[in-house]
Protein backbone atom coordinates (compact mmCIF):
# COMPACT_ATOMS: atom_id res chain seq x y z
CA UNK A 1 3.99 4.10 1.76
CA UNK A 2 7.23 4.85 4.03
CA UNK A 3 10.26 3.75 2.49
CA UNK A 4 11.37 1.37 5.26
CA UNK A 5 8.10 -0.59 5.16
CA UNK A 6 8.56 -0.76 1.51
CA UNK A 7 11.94 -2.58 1.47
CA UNK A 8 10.65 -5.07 4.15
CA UNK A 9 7.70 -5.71 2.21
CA UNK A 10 9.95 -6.37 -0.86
CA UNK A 11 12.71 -8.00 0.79
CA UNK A 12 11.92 -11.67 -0.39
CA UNK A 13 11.20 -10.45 -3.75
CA UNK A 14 14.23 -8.88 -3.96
CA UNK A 15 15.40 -12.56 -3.17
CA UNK A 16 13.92 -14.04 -5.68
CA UNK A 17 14.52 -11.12 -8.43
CA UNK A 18 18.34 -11.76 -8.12
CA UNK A 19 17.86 -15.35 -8.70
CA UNK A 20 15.12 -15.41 -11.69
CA UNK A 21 17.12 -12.14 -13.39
CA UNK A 22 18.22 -13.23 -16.83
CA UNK A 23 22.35 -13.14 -17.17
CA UNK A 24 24.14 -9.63 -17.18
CA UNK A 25 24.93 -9.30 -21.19
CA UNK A 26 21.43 -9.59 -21.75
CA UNK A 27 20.60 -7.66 -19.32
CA UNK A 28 22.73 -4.69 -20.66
CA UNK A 29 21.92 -5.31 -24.10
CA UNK A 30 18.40 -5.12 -22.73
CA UNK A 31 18.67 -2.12 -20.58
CA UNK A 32 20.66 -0.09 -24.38
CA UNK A 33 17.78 -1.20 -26.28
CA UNK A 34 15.58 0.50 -23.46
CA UNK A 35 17.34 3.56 -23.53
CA UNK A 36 17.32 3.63 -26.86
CA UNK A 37 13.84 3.51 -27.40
CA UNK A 38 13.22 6.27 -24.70
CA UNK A 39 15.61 8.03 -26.01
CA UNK A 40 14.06 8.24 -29.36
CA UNK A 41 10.47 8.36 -27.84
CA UNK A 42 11.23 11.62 -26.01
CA UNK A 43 12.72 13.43 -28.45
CA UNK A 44 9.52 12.39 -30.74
CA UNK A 45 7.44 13.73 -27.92
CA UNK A 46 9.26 16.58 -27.74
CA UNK A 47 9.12 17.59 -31.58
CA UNK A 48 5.30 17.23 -30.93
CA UNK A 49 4.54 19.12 -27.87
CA UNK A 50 3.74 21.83 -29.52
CA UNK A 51 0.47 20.84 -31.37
CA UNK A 52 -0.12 17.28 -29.49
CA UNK A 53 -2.25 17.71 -26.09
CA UNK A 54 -2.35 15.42 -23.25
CA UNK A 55 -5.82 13.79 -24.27
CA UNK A 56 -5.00 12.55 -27.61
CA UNK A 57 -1.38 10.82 -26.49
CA UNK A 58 -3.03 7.25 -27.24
CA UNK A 59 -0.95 5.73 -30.09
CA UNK A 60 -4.35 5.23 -32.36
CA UNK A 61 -2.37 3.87 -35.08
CA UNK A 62 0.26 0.81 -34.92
CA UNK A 63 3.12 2.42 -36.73
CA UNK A 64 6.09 0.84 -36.81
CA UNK A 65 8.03 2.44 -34.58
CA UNK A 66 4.79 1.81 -31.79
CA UNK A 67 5.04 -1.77 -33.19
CA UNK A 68 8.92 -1.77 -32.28
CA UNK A 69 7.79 -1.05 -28.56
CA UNK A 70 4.91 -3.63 -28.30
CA UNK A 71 5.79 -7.00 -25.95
CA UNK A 72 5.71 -9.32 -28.87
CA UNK A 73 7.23 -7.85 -31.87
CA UNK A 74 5.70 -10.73 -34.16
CA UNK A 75 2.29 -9.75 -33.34
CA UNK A 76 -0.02 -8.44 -35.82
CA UNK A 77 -2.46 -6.20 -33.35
CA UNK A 78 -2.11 -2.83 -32.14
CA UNK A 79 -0.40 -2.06 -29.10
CA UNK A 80 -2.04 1.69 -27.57
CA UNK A 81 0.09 3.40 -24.82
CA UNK A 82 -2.03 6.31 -22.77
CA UNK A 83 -2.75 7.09 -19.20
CA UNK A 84 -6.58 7.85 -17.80
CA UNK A 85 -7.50 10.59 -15.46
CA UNK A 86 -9.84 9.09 -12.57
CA UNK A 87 -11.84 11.28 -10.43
CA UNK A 88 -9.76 12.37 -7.45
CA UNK A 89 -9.79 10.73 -4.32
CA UNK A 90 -8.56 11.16 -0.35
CA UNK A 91 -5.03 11.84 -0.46
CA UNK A 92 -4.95 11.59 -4.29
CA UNK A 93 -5.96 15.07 -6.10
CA UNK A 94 -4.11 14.13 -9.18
CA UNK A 95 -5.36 10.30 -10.05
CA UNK A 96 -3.78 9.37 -13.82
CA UNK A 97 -3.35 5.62 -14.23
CA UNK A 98 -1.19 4.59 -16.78
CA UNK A 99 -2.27 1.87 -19.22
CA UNK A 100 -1.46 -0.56 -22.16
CA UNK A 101 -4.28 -1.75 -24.55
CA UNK A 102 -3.48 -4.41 -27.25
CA UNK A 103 -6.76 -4.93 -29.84
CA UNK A 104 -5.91 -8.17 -31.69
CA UNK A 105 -5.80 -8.39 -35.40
CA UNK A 106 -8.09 -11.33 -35.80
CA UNK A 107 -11.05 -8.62 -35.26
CA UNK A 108 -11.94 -6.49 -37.98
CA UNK A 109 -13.95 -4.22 -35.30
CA UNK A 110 -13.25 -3.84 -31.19
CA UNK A 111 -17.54 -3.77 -30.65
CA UNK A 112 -18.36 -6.78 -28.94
CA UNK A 113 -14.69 -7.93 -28.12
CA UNK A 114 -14.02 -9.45 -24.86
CA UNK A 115 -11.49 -7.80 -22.50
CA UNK A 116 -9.27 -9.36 -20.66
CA UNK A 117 -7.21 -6.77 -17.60
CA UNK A 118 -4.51 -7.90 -16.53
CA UNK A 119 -2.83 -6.21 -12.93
CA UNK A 120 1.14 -7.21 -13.06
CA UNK A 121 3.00 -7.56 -9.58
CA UNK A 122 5.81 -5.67 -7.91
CA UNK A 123 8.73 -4.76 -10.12
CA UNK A 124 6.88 -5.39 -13.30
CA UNK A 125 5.64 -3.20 -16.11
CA UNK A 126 2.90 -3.41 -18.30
CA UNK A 127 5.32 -5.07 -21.16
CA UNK A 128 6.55 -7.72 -18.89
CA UNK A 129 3.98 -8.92 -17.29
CA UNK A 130 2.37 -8.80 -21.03
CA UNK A 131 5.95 -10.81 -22.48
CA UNK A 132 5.80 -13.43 -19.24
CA UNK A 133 2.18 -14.71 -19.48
CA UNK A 134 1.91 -14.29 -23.38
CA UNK A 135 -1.06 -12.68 -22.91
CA UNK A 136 -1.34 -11.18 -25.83
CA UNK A 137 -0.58 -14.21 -27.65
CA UNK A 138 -3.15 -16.16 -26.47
CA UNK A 139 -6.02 -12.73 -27.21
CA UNK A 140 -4.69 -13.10 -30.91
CA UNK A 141 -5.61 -16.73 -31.21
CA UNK A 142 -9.02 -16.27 -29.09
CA UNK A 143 -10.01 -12.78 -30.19
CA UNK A 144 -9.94 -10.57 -26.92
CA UNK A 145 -8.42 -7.51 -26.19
CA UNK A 146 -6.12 -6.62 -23.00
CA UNK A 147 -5.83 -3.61 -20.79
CA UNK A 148 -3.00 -3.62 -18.48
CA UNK A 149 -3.24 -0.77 -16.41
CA UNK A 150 0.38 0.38 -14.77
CA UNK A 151 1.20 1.41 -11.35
CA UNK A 152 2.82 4.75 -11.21
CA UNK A 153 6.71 5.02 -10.01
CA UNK A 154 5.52 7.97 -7.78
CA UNK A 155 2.44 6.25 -6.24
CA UNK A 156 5.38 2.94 -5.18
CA UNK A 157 9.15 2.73 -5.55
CA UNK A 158 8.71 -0.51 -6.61
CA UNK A 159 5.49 -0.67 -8.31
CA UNK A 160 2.97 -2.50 -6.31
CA UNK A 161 -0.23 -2.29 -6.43
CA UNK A 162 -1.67 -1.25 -2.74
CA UNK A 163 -3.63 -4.10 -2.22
CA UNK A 164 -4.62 -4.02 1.42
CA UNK A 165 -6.67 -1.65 3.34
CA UNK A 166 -4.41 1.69 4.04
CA UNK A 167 -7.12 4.24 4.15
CA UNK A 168 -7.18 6.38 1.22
CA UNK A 169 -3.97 4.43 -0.44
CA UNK A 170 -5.25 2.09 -3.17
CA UNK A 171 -5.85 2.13 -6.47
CA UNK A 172 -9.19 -0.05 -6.60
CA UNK A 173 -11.18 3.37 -7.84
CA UNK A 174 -8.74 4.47 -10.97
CA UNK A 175 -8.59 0.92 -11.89
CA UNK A 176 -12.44 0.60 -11.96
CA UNK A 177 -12.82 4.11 -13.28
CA UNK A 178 -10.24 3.15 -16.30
CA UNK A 179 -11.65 -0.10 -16.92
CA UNK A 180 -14.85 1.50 -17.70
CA UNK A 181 -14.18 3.89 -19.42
CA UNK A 182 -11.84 1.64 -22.19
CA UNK A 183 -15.18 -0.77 -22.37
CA UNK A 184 -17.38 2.76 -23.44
CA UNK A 185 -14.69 3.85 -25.78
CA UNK A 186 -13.96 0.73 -27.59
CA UNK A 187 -17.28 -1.02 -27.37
CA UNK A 188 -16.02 -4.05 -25.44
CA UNK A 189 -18.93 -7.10 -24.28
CA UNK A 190 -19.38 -6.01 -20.82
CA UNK A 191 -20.41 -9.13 -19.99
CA UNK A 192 -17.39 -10.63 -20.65
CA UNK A 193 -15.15 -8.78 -18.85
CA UNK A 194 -12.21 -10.83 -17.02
CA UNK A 195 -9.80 -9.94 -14.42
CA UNK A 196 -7.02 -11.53 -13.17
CA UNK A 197 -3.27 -10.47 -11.52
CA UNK A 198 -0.20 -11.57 -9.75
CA UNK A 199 1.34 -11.15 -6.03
CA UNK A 200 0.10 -7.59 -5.15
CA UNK A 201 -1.92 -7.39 -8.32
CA UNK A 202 -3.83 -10.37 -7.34
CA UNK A 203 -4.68 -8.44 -4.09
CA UNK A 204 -5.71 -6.18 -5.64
CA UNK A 205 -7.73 -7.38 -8.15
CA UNK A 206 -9.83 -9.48 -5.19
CA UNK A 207 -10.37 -5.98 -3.63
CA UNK A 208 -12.19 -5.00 -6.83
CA UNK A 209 -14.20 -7.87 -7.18
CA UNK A 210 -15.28 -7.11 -3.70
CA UNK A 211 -15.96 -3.88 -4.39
CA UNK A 212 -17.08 -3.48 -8.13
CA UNK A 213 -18.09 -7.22 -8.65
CA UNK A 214 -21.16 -5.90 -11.54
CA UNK A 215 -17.90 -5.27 -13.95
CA UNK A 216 -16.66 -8.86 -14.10
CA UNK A 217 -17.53 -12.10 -15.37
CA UNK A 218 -14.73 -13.96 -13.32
CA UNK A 219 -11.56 -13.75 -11.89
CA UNK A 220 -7.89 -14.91 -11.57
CA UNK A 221 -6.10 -14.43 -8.63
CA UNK A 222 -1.92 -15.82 -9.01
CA UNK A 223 0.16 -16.29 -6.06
CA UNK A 224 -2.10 -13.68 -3.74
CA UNK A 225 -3.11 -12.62 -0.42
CA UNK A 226 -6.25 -13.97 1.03
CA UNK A 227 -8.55 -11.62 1.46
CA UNK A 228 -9.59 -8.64 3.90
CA UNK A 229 -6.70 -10.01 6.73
CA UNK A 230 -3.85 -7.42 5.86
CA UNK A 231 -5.13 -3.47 7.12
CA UNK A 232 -1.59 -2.08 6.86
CA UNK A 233 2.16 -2.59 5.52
CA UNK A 234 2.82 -4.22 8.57
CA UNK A 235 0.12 -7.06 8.89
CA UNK A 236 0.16 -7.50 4.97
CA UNK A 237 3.42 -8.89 5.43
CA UNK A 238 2.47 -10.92 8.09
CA UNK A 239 -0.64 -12.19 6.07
CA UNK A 240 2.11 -13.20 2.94
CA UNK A 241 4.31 -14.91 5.11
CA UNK A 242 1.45 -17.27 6.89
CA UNK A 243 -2.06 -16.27 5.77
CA UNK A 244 -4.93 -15.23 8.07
CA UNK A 245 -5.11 -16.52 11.75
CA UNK A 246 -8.75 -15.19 11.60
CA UNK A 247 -11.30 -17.22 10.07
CA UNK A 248 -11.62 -16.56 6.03
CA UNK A 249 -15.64 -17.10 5.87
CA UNK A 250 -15.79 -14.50 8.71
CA UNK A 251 -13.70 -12.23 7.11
CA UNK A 252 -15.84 -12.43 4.16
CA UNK A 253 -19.00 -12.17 6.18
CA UNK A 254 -17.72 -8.83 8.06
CA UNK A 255 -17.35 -7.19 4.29
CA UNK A 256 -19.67 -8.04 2.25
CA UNK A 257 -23.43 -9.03 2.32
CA UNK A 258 -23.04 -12.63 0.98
CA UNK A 259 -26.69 -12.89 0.68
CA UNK A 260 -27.15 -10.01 -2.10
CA UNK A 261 -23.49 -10.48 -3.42
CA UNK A 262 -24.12 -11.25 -7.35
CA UNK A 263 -21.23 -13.80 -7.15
CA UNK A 264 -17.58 -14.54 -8.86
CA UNK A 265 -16.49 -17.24 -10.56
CA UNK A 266 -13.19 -17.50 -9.74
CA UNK A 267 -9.75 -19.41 -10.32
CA UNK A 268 -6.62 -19.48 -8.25
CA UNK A 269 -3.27 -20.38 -8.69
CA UNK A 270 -0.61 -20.38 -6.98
CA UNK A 271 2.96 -22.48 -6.24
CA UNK A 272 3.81 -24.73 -3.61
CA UNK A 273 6.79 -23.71 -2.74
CA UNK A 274 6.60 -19.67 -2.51
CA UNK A 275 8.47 -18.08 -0.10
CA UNK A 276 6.61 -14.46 -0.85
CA UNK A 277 3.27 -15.18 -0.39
CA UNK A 278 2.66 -18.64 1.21
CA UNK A 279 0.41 -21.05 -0.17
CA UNK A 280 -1.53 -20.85 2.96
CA UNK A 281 -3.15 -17.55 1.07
CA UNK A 282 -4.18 -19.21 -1.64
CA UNK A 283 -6.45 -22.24 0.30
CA UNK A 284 -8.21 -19.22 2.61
CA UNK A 285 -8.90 -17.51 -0.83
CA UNK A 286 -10.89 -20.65 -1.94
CA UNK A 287 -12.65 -20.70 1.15
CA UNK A 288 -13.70 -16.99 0.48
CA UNK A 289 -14.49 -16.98 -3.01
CA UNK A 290 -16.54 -20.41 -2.27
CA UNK A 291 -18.60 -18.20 0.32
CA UNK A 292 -18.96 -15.06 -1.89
CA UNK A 293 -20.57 -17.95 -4.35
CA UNK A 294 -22.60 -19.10 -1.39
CA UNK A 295 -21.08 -22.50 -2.12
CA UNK A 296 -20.70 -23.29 1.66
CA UNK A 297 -22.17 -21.84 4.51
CA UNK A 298 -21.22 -19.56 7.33
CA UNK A 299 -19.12 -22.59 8.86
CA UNK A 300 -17.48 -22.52 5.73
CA UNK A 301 -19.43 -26.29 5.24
CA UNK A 302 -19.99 -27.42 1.64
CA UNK A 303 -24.03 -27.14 1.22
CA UNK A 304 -24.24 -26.74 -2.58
CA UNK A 305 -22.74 -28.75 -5.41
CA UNK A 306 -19.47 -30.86 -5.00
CA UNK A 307 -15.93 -30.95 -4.68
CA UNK A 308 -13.55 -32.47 -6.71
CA UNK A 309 -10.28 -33.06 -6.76
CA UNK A 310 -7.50 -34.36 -9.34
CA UNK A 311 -4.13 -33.86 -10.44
CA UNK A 312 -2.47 -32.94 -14.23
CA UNK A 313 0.17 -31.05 -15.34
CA UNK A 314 2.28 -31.16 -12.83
CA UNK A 315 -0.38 -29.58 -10.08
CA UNK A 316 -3.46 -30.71 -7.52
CA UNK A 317 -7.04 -29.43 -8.93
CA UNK A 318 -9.70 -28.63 -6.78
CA UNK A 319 -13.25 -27.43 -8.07
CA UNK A 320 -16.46 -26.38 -6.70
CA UNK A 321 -18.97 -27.61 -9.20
CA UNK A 322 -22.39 -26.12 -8.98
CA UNK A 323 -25.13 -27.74 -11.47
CA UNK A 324 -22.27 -29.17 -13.73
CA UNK A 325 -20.70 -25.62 -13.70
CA UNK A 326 -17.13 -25.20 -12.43
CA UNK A 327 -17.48 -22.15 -10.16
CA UNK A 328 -14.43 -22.15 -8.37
CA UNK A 329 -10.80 -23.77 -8.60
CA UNK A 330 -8.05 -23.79 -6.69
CA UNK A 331 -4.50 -25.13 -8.34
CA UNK A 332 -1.19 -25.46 -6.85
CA UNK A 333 1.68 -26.06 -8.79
CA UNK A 334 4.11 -28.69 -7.70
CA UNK A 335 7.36 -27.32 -7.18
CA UNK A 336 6.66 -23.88 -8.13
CA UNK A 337 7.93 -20.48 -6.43
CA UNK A 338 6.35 -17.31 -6.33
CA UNK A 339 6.07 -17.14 -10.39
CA UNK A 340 3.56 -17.17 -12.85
CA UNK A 341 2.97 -20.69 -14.03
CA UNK A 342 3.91 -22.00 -17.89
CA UNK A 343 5.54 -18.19 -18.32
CA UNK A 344 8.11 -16.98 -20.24
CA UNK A 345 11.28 -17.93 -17.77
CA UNK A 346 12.98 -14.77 -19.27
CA UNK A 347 11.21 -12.55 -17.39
CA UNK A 348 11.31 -11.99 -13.35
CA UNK A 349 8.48 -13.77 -11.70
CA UNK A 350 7.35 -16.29 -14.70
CA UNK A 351 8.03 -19.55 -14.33
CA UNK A 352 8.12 -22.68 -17.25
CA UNK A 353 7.19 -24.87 -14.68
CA UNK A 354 3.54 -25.90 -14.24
CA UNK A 355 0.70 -25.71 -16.61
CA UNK A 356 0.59 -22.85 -18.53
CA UNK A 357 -1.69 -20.23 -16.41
CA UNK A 358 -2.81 -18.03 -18.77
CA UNK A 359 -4.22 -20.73 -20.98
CA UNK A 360 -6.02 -21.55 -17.60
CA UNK A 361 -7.52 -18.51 -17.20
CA UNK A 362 -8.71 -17.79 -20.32
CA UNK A 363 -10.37 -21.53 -20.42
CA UNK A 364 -12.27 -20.89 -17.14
CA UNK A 365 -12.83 -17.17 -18.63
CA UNK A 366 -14.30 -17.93 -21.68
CA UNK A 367 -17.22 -20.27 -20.63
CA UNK A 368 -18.81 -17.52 -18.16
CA UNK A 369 -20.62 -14.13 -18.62
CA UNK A 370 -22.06 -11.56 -16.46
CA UNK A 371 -25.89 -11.65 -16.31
CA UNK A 372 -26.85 -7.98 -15.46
């Protein structure tokens, strides 16, 4: 992506880093502790080079000092650090993926686990986005493991996710590729595989449940970009500032054969008041994912089950119920910005406001399973 498109494209989150940025001392004392730790991890590295190879990098064993660099030092589980090589693709010959993997200790054994990925925004890493939504927290009481794959510094300045339709420039494949080969490894359910991911990594975890939709149970789509409007830099910015002037349904029905699609359940958040990607995005998503659950038809008419709508927690519900079943839901937080909801307000982009999303998520997770 061209530098100059980048920095428009993260202009308002720029914005909204400076504000949500935690004060300067801990900031610094943050940033030592960082360097520290890399510090000490290279020189470790280096010591091994000799007799280590790439392939067997993964931290198999929690010691401490892999404990020490985990999101949530309090944690019992094991926290694995390791990268996966895709297959190569147009315009990427060389296709690694970095990627976190916590196993909770509540499990004696990973076979059968659930797995929950988890795709972090712009200017996040795979330990923040873990520390903001307490992820890992909430796979230690529930017994599910999380993969957090990590977008490369080299592949975006900033590390987004490339969530729209560049030809050639997204990450949809690797992700896919990784996420199935962590289920073979570790024996994961692959029926209960869940998906869900913020700002760009809500984009881009739509695009995969276009494209791959036999590899997840459900989704979760935070603060993101309806779907299939945004073919460039240019027009994705466009679609984040006001959504889609085309008609969602019809955007769905130029991509996808609704009739054969196996269907998503799906849940989407998002606040009222961002200024990064407009709520706008969020109420065309509905519309879509309703239609890719053939939920209403081509007119984007309700012709199957019933809405309903409600408010708690500080946000406005609304669910497409299908035989009793909640299928889809759409809710907007009341007074929130582009951030996940009920986060950790220490990190950028997490929010304590609203209900607390990743409890969502996993609620709406846990109750479905792919039938294959």
């Amino acid at each position: 992506m061209p530098r100059k498109k980048s920095s428009v494209w993260l202009r308002g989150l720029d914005l909204l880093a400076s504000v949500m940025a935690p004060p300067k001392k801990k900031a610094t004392r943050r940033k030592t502790a960082a360097v520290k730790i890399a510090t000490n991890a290279t020189i470790k590295r280096a010591k091994r080079a000799s007799t280590v190879s790439p392939a067997t990098r993964t931290q198999k064993n929690a010691t401490p000092e892999s404990r020490a660099k985990t999101p949530e030092k309090a944690l019992p589980g094991r926290w694995l650090r390791s990268f996966h090589s895709a297959a190569p693709t147009a315009g990427r010959l060389v296709n690694h993926l970095a990627y976190a993997l916590y196993l909770p200790a509540t499990s004696a054994s990973t076979a059968g686990l659930p797995l929950v990925v988890m795709l972090h925004g712009c200017k996040q890493t795979a330990e923040s986005f873990a520390r903001g939504t307490r992820i890992c927290q909430r796979a230690e009481r529930a017994g599910f493991a999380v993969l957090l794959p990590e977008q490369a510094k080299t592949a975006h300045a900033q590390g987004c996710w490339h969530w729209h339709d560049d030809p050639g420039n997204t990450e949809a494949p690797a992700v896919a590729s990784l996420i199935a080969a962590i289920v073979g490894e570790y024996g994961f359910d692959a029926q209960r595989i869940y998906l869900a991911g913020i700002s760009a990594g809500a984009g881009l975890a739509a695009a995969l449940a276009i494209t791959d939709p036999q590899l997840f149970a459900a989704i979760g789509l935070h603060s993101g970009p309806v779907f299939g409007a945004a073919t460039s830099t240019m027009t994705a910015m466009s679609v984040m500032r006001r959504g889609t002037r085309e008609d969602p349904v019809q955007l769905i029905d130029a991509r996808v054969d609704v009739k054969h699609y196996p269907g998503m359940p799906t849940v989407i958040v998002h606040g009222e008041l961002d200024a990064v990607v407009a709520k706008r995005n969020a109420e065309q998503l509905t519309l879509e994912f309703a239609r890719l659950n053939r939920l209403v038809d081509e007119h984007g008419e309700l012709r199957v089950g019933e809405q309903r709508f409600y408010s708690r927690d500080g946000a406005d519900f609304t669910d497409y119920v299908k035989g009793g079943r909640n299928v889809v839901r759409l809710c907007v937080v009341r007074g929130l910005g582009h951030a996940w909801s009920g986060g950790d307000p220490s990190e950028p982009f997490h929010s304590a406001r609203g209900p607390d999303a990743t409890a969502l998520l996993w609620n709406f997770f846990r109750r479905q399973r792919r039938m294959t």
